[in-house]
PDB file of N, CA and C in Angstrom:
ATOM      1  N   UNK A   1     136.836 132.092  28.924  1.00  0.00           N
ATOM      2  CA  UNK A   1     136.610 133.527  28.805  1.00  0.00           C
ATOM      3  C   UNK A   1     137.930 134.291  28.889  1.00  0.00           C
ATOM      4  N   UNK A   2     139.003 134.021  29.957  1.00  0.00           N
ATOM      5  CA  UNK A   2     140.236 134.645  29.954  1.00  0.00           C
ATOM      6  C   UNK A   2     141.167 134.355  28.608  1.00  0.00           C
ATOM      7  N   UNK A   3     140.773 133.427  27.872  1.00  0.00           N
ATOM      8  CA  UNK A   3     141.730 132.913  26.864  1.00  0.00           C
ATOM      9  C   UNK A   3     141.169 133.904  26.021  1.00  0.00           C
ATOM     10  N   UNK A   4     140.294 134.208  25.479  1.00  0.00           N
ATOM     11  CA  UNK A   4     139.444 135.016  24.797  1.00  0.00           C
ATOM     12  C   UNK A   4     139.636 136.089  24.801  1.00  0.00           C
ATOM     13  N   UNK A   5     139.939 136.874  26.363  1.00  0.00           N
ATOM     14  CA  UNK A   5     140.273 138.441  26.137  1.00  0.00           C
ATOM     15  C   UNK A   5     141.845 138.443  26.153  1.00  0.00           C
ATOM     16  N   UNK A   6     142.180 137.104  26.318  1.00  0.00           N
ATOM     17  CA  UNK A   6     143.865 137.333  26.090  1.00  0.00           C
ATOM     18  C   UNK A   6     144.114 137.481  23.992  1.00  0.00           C
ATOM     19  N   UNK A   7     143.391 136.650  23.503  1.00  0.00           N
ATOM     20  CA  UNK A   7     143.358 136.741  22.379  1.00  0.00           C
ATOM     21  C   UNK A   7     142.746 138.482  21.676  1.00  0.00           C
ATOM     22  N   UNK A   8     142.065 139.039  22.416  1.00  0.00           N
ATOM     23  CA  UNK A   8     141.271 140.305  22.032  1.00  0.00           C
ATOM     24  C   UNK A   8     142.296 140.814  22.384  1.00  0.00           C
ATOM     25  N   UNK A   9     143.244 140.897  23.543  1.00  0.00           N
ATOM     26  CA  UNK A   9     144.284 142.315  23.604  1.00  0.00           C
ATOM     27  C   UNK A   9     145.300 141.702  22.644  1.00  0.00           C
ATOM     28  N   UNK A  10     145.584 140.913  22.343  1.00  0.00           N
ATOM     29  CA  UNK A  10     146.688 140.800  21.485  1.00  0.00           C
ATOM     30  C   UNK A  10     146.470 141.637  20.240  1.00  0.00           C
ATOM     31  N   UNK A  11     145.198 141.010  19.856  1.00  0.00           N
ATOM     32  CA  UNK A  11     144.614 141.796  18.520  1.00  0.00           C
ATOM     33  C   UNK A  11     144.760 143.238  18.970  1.00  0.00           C
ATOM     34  N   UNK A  12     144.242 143.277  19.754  1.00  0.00           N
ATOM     35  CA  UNK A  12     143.854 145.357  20.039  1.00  0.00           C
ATOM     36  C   UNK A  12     145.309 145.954  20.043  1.00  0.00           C
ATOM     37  N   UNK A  13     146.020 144.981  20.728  1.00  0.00           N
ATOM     38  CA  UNK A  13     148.157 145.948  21.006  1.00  0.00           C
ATOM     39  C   UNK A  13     148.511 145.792  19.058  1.00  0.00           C
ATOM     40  N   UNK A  14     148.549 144.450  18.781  1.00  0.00           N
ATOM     41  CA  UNK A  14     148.745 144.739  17.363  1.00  0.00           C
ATOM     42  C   UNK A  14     148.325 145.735  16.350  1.00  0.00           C
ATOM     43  N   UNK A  15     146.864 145.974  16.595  1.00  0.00           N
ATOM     44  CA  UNK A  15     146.687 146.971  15.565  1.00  0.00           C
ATOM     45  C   UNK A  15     146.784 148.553  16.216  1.00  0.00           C
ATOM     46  N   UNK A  16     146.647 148.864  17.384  1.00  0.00           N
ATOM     47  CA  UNK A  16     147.215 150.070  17.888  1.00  0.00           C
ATOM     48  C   UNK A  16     148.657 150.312  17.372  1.00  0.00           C
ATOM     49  N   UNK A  17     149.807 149.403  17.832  1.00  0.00           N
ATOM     50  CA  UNK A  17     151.051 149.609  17.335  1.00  0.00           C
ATOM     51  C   UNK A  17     151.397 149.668  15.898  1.00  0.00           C
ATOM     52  N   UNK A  18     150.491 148.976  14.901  1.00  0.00           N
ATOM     53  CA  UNK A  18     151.070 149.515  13.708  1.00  0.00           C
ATOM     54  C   UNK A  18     150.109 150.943  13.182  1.00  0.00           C
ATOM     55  N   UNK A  19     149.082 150.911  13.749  1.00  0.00           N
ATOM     56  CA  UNK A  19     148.477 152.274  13.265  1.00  0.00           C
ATOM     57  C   UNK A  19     148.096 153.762  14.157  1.00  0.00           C
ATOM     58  N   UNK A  20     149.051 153.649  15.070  1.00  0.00           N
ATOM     59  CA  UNK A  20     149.228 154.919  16.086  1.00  0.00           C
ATOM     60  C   UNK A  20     150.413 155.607  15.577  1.00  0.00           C
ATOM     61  N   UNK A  21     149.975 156.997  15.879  1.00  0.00           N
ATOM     62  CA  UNK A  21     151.039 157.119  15.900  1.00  0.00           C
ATOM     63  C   UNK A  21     151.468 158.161  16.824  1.00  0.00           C
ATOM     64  N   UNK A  22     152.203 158.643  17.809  1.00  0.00           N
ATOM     65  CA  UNK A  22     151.939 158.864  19.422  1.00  0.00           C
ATOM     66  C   UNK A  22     153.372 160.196  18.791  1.00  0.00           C
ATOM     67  N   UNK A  23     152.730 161.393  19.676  1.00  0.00           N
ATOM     68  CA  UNK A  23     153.268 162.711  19.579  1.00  0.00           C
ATOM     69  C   UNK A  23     154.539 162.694  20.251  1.00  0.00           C
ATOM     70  N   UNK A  24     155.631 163.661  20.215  1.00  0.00           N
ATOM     71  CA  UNK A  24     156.696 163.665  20.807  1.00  0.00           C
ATOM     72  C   UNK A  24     156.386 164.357  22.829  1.00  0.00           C
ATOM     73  N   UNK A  25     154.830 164.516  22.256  1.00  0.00           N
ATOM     74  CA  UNK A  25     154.442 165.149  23.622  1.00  0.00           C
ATOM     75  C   UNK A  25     154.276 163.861  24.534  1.00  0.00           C
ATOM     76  N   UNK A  26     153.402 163.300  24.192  1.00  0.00           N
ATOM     77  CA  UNK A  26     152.819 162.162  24.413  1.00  0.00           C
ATOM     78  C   UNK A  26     153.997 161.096  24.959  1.00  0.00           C
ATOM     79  N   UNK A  27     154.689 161.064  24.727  1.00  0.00           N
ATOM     80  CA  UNK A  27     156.306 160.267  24.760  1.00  0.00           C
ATOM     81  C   UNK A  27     156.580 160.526  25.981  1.00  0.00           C
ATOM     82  N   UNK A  28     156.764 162.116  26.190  1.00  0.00           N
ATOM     83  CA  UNK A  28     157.434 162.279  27.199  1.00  0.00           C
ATOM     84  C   UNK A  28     156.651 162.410  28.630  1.00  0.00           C
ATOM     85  N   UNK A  29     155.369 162.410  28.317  1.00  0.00           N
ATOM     86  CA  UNK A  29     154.661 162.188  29.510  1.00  0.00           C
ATOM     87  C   UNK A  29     154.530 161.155  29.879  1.00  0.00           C
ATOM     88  N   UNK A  30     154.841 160.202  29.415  1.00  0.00           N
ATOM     89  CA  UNK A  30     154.814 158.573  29.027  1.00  0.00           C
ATOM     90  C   UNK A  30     156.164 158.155  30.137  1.00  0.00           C
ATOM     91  N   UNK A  31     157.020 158.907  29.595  1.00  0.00           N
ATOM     92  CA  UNK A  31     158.674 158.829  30.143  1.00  0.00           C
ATOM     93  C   UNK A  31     158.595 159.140  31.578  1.00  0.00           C
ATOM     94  N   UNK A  32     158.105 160.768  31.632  1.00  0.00           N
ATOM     95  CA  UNK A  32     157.820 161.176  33.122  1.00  0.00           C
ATOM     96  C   UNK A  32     156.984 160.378  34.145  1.00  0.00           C
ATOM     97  N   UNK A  33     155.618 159.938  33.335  1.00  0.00           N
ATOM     98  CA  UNK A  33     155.131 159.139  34.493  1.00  0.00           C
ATOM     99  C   UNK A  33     156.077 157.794  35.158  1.00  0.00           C
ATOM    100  N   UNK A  34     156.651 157.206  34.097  1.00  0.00           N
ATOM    101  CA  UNK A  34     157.131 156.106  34.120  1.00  0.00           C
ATOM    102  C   UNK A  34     158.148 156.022  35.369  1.00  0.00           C
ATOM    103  N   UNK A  35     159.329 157.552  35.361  1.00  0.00           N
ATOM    104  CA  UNK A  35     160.225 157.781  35.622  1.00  0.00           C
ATOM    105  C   UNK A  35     159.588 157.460  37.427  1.00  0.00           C
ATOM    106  N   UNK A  36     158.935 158.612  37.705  1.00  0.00           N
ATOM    107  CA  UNK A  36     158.104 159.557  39.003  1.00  0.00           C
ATOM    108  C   UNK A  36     156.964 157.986  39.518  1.00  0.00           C
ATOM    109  N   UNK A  37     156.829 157.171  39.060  1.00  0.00           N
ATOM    110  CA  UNK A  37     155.645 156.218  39.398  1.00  0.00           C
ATOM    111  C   UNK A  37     154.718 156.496  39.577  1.00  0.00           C
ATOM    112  N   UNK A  38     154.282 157.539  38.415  1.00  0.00           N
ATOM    113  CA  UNK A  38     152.794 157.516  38.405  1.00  0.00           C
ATOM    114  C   UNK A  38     152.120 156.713  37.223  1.00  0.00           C
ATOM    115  N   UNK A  39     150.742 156.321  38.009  1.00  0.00           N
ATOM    116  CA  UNK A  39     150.255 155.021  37.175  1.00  0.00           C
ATOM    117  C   UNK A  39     149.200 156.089  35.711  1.00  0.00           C
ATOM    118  N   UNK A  40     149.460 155.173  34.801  1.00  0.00           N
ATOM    119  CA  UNK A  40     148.682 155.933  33.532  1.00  0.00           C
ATOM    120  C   UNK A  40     148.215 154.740  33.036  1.00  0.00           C
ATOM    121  N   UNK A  41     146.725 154.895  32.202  1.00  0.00           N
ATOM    122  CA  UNK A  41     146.659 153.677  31.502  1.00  0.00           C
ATOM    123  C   UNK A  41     146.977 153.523  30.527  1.00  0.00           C
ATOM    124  N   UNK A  42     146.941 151.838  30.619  1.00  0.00           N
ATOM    125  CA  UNK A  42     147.896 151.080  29.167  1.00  0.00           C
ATOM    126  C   UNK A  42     147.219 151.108  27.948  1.00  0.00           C
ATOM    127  N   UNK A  43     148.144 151.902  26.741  1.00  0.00           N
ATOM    128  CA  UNK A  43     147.885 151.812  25.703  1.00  0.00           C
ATOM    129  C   UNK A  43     146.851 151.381  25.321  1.00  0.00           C
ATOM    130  N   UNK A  44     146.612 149.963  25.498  1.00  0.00           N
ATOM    131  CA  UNK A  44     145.535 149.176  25.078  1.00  0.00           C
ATOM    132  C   UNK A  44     144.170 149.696  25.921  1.00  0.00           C
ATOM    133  N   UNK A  45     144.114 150.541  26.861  1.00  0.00           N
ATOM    134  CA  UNK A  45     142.814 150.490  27.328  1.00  0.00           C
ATOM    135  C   UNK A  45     142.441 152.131  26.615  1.00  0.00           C
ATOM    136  N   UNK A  46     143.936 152.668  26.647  1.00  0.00           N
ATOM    137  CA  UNK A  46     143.281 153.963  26.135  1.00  0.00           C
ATOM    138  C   UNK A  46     142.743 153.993  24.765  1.00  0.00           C
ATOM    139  N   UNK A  47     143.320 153.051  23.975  1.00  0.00           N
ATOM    140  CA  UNK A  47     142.443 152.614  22.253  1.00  0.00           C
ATOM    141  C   UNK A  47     140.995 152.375  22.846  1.00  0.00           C
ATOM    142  N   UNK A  48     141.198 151.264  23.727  1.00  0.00           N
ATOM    143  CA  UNK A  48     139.509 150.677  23.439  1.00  0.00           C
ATOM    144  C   UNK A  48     138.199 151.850  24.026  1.00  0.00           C
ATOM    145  N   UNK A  49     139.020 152.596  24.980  1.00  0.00           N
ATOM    146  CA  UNK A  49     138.167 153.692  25.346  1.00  0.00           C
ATOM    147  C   UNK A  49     137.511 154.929  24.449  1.00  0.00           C
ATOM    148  N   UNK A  50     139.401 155.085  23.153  1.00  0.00           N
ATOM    149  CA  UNK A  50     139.165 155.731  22.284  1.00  0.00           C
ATOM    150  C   UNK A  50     137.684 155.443  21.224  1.00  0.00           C
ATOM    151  N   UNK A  51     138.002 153.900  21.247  1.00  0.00           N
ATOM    152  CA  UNK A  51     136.845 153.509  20.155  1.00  0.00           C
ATOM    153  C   UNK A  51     135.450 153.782  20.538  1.00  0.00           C
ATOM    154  N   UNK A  52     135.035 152.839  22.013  1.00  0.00           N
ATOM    155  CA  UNK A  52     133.915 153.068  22.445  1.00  0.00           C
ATOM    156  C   UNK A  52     133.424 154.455  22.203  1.00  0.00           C
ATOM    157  N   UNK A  53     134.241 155.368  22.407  1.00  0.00           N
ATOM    158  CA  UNK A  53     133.996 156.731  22.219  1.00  0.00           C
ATOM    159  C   UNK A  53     133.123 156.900  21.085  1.00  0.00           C
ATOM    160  N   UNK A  54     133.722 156.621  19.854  1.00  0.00           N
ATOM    161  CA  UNK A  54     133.877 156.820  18.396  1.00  0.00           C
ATOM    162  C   UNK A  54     132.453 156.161  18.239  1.00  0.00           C
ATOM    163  N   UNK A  55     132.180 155.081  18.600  1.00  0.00           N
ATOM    164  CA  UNK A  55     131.367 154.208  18.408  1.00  0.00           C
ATOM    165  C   UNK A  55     129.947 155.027  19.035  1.00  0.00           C
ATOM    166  N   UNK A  56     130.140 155.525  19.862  1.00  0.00           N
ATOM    167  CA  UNK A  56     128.599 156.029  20.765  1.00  0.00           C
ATOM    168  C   UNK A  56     128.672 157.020  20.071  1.00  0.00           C
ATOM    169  N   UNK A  57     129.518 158.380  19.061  1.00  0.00           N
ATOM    170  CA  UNK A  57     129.606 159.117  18.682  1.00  0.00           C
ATOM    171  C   UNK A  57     128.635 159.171  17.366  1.00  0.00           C
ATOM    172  N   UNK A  58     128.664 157.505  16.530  1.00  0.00           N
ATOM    173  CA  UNK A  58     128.285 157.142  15.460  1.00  0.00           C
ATOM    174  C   UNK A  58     127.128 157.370  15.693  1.00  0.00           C
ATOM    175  N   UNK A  59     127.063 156.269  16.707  1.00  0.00           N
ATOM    176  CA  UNK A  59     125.544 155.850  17.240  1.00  0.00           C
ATOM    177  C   UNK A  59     124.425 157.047  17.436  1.00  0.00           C
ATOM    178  N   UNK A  60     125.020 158.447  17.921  1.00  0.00           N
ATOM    179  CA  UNK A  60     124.713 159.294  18.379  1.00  0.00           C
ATOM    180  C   UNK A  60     124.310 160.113  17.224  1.00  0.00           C
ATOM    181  N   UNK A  61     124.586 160.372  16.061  1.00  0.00           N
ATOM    182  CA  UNK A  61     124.557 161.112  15.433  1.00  0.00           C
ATOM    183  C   UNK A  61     123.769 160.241  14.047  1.00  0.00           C
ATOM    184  N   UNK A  62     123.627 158.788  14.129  1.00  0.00           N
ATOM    185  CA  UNK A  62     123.169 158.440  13.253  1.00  0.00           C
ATOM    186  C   UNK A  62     121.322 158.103  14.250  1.00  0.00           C
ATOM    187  N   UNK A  63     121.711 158.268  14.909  1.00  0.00           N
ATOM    188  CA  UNK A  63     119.866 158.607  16.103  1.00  0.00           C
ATOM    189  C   UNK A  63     119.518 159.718  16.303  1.00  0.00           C
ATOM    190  N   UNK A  64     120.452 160.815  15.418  1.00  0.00           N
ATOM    191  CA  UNK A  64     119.874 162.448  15.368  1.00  0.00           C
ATOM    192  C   UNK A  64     118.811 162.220  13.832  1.00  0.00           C
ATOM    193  N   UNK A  65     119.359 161.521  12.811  1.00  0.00           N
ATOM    194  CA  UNK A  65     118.971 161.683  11.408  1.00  0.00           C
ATOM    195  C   UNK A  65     117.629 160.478  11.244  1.00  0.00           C
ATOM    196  N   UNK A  66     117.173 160.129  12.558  1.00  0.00           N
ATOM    197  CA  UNK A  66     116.112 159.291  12.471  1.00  0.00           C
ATOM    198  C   UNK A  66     114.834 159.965  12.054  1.00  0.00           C
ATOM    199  N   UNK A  67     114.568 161.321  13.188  1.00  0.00           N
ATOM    200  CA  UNK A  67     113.152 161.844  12.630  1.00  0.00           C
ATOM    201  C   UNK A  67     113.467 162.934  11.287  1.00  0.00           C
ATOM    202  N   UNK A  68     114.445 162.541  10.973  1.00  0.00           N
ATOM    203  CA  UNK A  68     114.592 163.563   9.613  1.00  0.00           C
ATOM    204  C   UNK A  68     114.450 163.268   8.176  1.00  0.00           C
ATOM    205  N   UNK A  69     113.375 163.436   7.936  1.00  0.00           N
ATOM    206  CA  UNK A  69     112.696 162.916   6.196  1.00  0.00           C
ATOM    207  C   UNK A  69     113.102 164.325   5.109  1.00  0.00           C
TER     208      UNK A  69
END
């Protein structure tokens, strides 16, 4: 099972890094936390959170158009 989600974040950092693309804002809050030690989450969890999002969003809106003939 650990080999498995080691293989899933690889996939998930790969395709975040070639298809993000992260604000000059975003950078520097990135920098500041880093600097100050405050903890932020990693890239990779903030994609998969992003998606789940996206995903219940689908879900959500394609279970509005059910009773609609």
């Amino acid at each position: 099972m650990l080999e498995e989600l080691k293989e899933a974040n690889s996939y998930i950092s790969s395709k975040i890094d070639k298809y993000r693309s992260r604000s000059l804002l975003i950078k520097e809050i990135e920098e500041d936390a880093e600097i100050n030690n405050v903890p932020i989450i990693s890239k990779e969890i903030r994609e998969y959170l992003k998606f789940i999002i996206n995903i219940h969003n689908e879900n959500v809106r394609s279970w509005g158009c059910v009773g609609i003939v």
